[in-house]
PDB file of N, CA and C in Angstrom:
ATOM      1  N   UNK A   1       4.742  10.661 -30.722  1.00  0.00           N
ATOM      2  CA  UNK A   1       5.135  11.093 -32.046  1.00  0.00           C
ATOM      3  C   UNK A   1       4.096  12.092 -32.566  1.00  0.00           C
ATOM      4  N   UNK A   2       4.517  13.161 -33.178  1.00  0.00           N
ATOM      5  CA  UNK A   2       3.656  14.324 -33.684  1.00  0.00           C
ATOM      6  C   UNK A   2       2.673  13.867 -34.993  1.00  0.00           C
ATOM      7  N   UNK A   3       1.456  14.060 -34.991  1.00  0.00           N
ATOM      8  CA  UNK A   3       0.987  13.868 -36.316  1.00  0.00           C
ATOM      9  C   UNK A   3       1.104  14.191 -37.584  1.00  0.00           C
ATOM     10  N   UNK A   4       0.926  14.236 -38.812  1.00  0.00           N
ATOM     11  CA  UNK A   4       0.765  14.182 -39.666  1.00  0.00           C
ATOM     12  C   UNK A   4      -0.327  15.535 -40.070  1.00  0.00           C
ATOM     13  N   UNK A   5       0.388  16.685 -40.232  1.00  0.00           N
ATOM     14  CA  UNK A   5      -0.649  17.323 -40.565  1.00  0.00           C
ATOM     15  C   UNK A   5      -0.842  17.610 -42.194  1.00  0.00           C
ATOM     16  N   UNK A   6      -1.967  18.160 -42.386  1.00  0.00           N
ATOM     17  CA  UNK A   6      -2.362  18.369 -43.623  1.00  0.00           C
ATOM     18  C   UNK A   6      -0.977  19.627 -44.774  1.00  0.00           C
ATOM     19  N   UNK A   7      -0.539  20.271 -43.970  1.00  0.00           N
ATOM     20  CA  UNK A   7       0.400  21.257 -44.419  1.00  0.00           C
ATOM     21  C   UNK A   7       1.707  20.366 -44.788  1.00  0.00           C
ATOM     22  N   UNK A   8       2.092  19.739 -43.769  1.00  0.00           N
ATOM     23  CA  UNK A   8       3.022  18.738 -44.340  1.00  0.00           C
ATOM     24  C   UNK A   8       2.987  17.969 -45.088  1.00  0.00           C
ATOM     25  N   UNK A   9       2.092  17.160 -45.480  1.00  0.00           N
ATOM     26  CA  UNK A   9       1.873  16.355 -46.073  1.00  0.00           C
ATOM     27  C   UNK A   9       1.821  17.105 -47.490  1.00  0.00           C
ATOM     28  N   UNK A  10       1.469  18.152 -48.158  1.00  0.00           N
ATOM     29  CA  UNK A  10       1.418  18.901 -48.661  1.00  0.00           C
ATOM     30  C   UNK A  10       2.800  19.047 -49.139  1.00  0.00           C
ATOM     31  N   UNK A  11       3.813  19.692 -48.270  1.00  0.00           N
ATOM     32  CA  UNK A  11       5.095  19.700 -48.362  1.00  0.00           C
ATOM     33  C   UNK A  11       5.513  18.273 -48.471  1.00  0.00           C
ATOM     34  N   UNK A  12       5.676  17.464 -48.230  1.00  0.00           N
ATOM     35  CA  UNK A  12       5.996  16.296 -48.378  1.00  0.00           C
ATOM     36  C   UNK A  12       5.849  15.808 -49.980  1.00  0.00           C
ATOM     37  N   UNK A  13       5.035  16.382 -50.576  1.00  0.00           N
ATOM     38  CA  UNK A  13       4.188  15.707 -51.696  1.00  0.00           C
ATOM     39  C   UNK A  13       4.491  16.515 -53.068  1.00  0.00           C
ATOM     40  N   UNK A  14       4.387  17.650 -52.734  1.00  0.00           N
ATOM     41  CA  UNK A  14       5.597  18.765 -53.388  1.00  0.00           C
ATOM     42  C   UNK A  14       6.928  18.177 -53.698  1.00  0.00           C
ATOM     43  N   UNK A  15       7.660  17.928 -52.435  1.00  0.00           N
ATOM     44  CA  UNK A  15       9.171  17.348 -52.618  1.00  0.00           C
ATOM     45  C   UNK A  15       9.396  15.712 -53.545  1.00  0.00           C
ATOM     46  N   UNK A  16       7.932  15.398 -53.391  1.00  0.00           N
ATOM     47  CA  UNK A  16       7.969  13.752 -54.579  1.00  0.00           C
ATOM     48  C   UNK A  16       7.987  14.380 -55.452  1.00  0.00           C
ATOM     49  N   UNK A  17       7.231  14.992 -56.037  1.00  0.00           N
ATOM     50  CA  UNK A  17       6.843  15.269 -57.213  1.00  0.00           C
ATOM     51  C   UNK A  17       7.902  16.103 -57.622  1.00  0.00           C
ATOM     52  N   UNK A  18       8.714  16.838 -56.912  1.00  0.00           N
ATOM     53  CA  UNK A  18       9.759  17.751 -57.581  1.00  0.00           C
ATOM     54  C   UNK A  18       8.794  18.863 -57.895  1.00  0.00           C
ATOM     55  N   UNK A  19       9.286  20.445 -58.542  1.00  0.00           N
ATOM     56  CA  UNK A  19       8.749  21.169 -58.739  1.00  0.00           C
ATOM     57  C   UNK A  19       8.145  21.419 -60.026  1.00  0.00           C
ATOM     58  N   UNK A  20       7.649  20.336 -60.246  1.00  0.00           N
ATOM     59  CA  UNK A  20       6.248  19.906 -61.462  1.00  0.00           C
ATOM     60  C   UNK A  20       5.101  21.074 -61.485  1.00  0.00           C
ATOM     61  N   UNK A  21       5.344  22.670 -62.476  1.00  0.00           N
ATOM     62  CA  UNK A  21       4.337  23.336 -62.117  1.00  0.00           C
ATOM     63  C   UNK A  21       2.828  22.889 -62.285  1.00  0.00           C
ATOM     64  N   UNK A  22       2.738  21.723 -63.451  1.00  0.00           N
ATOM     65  CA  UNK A  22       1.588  21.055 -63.643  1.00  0.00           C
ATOM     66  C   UNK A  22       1.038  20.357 -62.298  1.00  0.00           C
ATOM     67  N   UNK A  23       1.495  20.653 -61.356  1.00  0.00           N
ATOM     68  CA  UNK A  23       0.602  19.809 -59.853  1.00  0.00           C
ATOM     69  C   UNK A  23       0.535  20.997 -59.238  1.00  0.00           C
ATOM     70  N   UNK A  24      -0.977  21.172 -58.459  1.00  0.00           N
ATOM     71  CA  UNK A  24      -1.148  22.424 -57.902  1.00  0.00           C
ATOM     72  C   UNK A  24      -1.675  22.058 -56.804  1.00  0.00           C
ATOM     73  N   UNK A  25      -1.659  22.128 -55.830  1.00  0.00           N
ATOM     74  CA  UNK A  25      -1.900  21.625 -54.346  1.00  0.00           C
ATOM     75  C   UNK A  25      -2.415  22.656 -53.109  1.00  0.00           C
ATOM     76  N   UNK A  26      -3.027  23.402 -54.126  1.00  0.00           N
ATOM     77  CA  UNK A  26      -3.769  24.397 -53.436  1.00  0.00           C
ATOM     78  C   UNK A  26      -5.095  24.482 -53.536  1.00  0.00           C
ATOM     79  N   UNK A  27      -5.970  25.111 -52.477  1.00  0.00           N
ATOM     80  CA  UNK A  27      -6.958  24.957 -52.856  1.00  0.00           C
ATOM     81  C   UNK A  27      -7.789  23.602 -51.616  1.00  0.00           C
ATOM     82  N   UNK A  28      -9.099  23.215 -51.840  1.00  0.00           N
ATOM     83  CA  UNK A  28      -9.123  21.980 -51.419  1.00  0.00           C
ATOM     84  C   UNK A  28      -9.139  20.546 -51.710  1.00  0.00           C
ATOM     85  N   UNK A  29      -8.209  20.298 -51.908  1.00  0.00           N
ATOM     86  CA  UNK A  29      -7.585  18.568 -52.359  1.00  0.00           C
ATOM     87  C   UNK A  29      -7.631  17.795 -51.965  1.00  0.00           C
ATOM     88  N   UNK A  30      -8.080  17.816 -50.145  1.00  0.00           N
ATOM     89  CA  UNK A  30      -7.742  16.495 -49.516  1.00  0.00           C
ATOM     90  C   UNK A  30      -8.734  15.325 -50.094  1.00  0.00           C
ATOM     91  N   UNK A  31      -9.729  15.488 -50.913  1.00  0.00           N
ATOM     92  CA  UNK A  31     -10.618  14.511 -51.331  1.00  0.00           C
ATOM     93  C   UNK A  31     -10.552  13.807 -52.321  1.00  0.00           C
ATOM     94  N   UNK A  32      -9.461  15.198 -53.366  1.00  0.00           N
ATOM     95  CA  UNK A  32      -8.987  14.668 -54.995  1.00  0.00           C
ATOM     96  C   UNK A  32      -8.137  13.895 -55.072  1.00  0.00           C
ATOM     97  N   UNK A  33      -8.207  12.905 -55.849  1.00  0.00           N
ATOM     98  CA  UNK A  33      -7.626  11.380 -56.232  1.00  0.00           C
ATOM     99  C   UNK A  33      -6.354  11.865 -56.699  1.00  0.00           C
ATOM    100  N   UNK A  34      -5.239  11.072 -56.423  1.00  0.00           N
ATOM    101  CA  UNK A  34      -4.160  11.440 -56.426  1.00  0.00           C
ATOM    102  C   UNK A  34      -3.744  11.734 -58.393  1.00  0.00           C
ATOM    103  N   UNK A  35      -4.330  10.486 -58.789  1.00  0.00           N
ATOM    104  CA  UNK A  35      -4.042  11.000 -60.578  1.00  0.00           C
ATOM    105  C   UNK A  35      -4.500  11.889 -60.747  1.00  0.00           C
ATOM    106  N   UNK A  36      -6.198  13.160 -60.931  1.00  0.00           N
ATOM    107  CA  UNK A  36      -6.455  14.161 -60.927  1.00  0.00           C
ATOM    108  C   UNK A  36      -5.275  15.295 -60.589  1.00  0.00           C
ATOM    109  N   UNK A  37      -4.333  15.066 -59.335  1.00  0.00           N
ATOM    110  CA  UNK A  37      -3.458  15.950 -59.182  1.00  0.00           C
ATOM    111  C   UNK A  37      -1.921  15.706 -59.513  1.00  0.00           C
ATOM    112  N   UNK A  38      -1.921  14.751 -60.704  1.00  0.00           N
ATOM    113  CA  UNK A  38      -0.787  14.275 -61.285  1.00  0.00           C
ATOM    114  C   UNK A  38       0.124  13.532 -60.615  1.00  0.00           C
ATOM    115  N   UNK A  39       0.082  12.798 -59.771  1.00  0.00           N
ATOM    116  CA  UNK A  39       0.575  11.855 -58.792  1.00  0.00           C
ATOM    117  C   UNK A  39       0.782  10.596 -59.609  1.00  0.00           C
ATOM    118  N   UNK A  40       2.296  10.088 -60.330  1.00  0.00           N
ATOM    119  CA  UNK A  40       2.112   8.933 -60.860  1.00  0.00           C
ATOM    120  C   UNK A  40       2.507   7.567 -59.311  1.00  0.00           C
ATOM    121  N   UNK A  41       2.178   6.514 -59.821  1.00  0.00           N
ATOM    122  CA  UNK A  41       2.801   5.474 -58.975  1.00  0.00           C
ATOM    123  C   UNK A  41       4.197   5.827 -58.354  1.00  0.00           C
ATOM    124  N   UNK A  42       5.387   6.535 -59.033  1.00  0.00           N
ATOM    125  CA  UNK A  42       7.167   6.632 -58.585  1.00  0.00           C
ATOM    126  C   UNK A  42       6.749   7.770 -57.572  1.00  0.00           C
ATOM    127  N   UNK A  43       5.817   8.909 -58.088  1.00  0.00           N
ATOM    128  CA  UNK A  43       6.064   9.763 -56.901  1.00  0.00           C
ATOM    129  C   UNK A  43       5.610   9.560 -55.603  1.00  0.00           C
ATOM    130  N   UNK A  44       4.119   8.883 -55.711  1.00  0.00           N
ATOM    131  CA  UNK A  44       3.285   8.060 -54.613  1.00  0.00           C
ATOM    132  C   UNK A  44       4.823   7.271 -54.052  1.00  0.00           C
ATOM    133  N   UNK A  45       5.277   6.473 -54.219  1.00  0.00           N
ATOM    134  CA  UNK A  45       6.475   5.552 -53.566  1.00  0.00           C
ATOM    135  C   UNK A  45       7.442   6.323 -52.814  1.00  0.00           C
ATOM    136  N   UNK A  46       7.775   7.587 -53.758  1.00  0.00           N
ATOM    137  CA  UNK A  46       8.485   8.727 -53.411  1.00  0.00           C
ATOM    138  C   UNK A  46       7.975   9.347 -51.368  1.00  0.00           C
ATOM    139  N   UNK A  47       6.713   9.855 -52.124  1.00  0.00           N
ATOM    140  CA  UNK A  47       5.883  10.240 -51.247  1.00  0.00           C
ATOM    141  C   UNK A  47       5.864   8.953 -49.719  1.00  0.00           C
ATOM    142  N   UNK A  48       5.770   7.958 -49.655  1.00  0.00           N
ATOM    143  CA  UNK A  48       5.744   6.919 -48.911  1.00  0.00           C
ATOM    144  C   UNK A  48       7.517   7.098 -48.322  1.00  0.00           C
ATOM    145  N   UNK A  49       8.140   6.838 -49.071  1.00  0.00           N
ATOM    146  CA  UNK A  49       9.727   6.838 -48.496  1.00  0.00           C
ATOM    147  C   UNK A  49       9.525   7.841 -47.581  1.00  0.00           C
ATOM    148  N   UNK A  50       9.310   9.431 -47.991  1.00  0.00           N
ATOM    149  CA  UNK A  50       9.559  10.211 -47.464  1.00  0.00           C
ATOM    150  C   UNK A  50       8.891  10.281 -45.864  1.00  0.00           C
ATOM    151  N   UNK A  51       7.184   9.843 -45.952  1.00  0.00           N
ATOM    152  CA  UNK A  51       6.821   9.831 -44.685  1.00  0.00           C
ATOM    153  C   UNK A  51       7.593   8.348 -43.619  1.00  0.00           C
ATOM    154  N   UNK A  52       7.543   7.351 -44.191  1.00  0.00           N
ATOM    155  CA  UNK A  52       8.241   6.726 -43.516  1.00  0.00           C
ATOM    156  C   UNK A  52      10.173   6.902 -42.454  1.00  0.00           C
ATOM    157  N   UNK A  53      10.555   7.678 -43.221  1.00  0.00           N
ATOM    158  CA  UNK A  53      12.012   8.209 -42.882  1.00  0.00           C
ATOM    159  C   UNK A  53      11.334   9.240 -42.043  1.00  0.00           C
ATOM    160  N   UNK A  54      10.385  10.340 -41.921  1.00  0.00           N
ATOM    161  CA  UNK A  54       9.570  10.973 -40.730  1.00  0.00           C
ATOM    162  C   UNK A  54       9.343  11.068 -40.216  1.00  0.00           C
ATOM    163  N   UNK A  55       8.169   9.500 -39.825  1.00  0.00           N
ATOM    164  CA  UNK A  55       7.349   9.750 -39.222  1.00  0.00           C
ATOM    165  C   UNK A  55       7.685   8.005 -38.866  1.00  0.00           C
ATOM    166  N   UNK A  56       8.068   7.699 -39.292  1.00  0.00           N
ATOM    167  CA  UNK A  56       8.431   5.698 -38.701  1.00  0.00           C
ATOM    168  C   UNK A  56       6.913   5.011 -39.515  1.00  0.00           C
ATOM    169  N   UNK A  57       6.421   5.661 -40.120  1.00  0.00           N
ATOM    170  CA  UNK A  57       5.070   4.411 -40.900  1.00  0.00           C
ATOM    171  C   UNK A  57       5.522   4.236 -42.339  1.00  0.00           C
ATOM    172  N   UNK A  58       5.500   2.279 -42.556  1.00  0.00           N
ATOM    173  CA  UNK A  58       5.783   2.625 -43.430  1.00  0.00           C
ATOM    174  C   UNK A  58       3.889   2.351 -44.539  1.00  0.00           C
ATOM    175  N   UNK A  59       3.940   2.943 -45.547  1.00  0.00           N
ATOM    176  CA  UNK A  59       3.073   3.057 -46.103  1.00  0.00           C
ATOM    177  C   UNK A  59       3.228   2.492 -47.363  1.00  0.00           C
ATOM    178  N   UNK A  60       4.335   1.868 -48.054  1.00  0.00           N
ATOM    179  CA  UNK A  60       5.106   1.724 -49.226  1.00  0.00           C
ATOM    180  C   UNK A  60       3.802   0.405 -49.674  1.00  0.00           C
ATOM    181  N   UNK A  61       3.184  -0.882 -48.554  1.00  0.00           N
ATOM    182  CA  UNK A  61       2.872  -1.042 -49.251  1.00  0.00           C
ATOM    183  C   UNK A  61       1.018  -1.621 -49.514  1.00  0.00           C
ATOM    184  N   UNK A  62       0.905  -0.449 -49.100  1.00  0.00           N
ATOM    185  CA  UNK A  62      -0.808   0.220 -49.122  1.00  0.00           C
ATOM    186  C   UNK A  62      -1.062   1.565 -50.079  1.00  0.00           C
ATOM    187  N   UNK A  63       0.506   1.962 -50.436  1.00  0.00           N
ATOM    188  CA  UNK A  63       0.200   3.510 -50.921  1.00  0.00           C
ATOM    189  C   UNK A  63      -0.807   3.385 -52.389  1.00  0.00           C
ATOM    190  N   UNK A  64      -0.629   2.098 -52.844  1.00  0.00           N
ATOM    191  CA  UNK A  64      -1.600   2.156 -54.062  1.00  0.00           C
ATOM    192  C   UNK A  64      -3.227   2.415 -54.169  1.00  0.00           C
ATOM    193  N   UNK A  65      -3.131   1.782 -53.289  1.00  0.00           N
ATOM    194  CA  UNK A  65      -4.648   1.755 -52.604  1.00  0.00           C
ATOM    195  C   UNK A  65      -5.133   2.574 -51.695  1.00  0.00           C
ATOM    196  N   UNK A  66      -4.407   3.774 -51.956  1.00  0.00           N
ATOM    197  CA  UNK A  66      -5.111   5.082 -51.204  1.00  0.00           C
ATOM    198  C   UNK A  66      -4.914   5.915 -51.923  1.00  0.00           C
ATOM    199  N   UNK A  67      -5.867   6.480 -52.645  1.00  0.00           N
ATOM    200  CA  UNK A  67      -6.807   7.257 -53.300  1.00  0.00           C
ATOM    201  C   UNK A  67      -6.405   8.757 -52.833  1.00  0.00           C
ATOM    202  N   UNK A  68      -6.670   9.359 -52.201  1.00  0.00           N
ATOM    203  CA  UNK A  68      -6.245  10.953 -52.084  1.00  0.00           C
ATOM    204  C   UNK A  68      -5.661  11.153 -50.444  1.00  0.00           C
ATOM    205  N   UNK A  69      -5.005  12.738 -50.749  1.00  0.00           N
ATOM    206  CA  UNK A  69      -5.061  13.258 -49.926  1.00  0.00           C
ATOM    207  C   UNK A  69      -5.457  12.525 -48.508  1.00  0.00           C
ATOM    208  N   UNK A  70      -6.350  13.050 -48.282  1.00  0.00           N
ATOM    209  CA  UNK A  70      -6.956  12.932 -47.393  1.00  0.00           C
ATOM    210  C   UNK A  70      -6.958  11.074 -46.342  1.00  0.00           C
ATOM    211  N   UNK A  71      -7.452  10.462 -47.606  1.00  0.00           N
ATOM    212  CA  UNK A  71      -7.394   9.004 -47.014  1.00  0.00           C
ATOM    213  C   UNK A  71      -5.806   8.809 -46.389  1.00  0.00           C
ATOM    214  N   UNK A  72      -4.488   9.308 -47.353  1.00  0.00           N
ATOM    215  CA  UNK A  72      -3.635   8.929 -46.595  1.00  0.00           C
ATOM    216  C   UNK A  72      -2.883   9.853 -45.208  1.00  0.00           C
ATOM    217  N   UNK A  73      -3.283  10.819 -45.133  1.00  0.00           N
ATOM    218  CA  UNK A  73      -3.316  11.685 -43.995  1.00  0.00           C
ATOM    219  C   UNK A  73      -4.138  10.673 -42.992  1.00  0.00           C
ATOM    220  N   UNK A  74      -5.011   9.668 -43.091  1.00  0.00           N
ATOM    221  CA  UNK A  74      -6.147   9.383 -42.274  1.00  0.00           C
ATOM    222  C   UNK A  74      -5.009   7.909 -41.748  1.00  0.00           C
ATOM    223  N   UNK A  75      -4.394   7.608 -42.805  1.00  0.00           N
ATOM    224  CA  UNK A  75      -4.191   6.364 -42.879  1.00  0.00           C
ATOM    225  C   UNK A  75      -2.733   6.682 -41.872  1.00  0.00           C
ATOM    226  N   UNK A  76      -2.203   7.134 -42.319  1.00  0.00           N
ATOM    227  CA  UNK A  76      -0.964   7.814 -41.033  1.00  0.00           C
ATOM    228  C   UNK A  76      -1.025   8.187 -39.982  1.00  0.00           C
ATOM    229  N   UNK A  77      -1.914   8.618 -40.054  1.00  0.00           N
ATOM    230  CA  UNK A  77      -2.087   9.282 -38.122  1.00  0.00           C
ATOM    231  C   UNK A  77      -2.997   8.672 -37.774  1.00  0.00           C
ATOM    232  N   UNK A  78      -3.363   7.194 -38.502  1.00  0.00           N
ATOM    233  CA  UNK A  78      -4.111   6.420 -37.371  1.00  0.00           C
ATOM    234  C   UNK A  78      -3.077   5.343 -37.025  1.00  0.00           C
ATOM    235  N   UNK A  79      -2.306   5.052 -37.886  1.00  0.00           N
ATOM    236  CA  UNK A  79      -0.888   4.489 -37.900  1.00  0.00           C
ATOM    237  C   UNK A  79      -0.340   4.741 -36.533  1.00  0.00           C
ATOM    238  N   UNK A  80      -0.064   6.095 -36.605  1.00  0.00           N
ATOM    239  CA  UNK A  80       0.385   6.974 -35.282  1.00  0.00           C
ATOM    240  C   UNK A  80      -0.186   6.780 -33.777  1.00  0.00           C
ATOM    241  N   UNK A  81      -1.261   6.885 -34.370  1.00  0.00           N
ATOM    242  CA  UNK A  81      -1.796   6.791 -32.904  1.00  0.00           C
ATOM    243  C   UNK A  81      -1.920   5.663 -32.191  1.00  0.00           C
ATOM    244  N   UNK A  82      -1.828   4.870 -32.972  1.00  0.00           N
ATOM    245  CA  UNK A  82      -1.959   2.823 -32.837  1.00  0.00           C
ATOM    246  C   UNK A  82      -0.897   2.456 -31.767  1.00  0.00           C
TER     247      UNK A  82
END
């Protein structure tokens, strides 16, 4: 199964959130906490559906407890690789 890259996930996270110009996802984010980049709890869940229907992980119910970017990119493609 293909990983989880940072661009997708990106796209992925975009499509939760809908096109909310107040979330900007450019730049470097993978470290910023998901509230900083306007991420409520529905879109995080959002965000989880979507990689799970993807990628086969489901994340729905750890997504609270991962903090940015980055951690859940980490948390998926170690998923993956498992």
């Amino acid at each position: 199964m293909a990983t989880l890259t940072f661009d997708r996930l990106k796209e992925i996270l975009r499509t939760s959130a809908g096109e909310d110009e107040g979330i900007n996802l450019d730049g470097d984010i993978i470290g910023t906490p998901f509230g900083m980049l306007g991420y409520d709890s529905l879109a995080l869940l959002e965000t989880a559906a979507l990689i799970k229907r993807e990628y086969g992980i489901d994340v729905t119910d750890d997504i609270a407890e991962i903090e940015t970017p980055g951690a859940l990119l980490g948390y998926v493609n170690d998923k993956i690789a498992a």
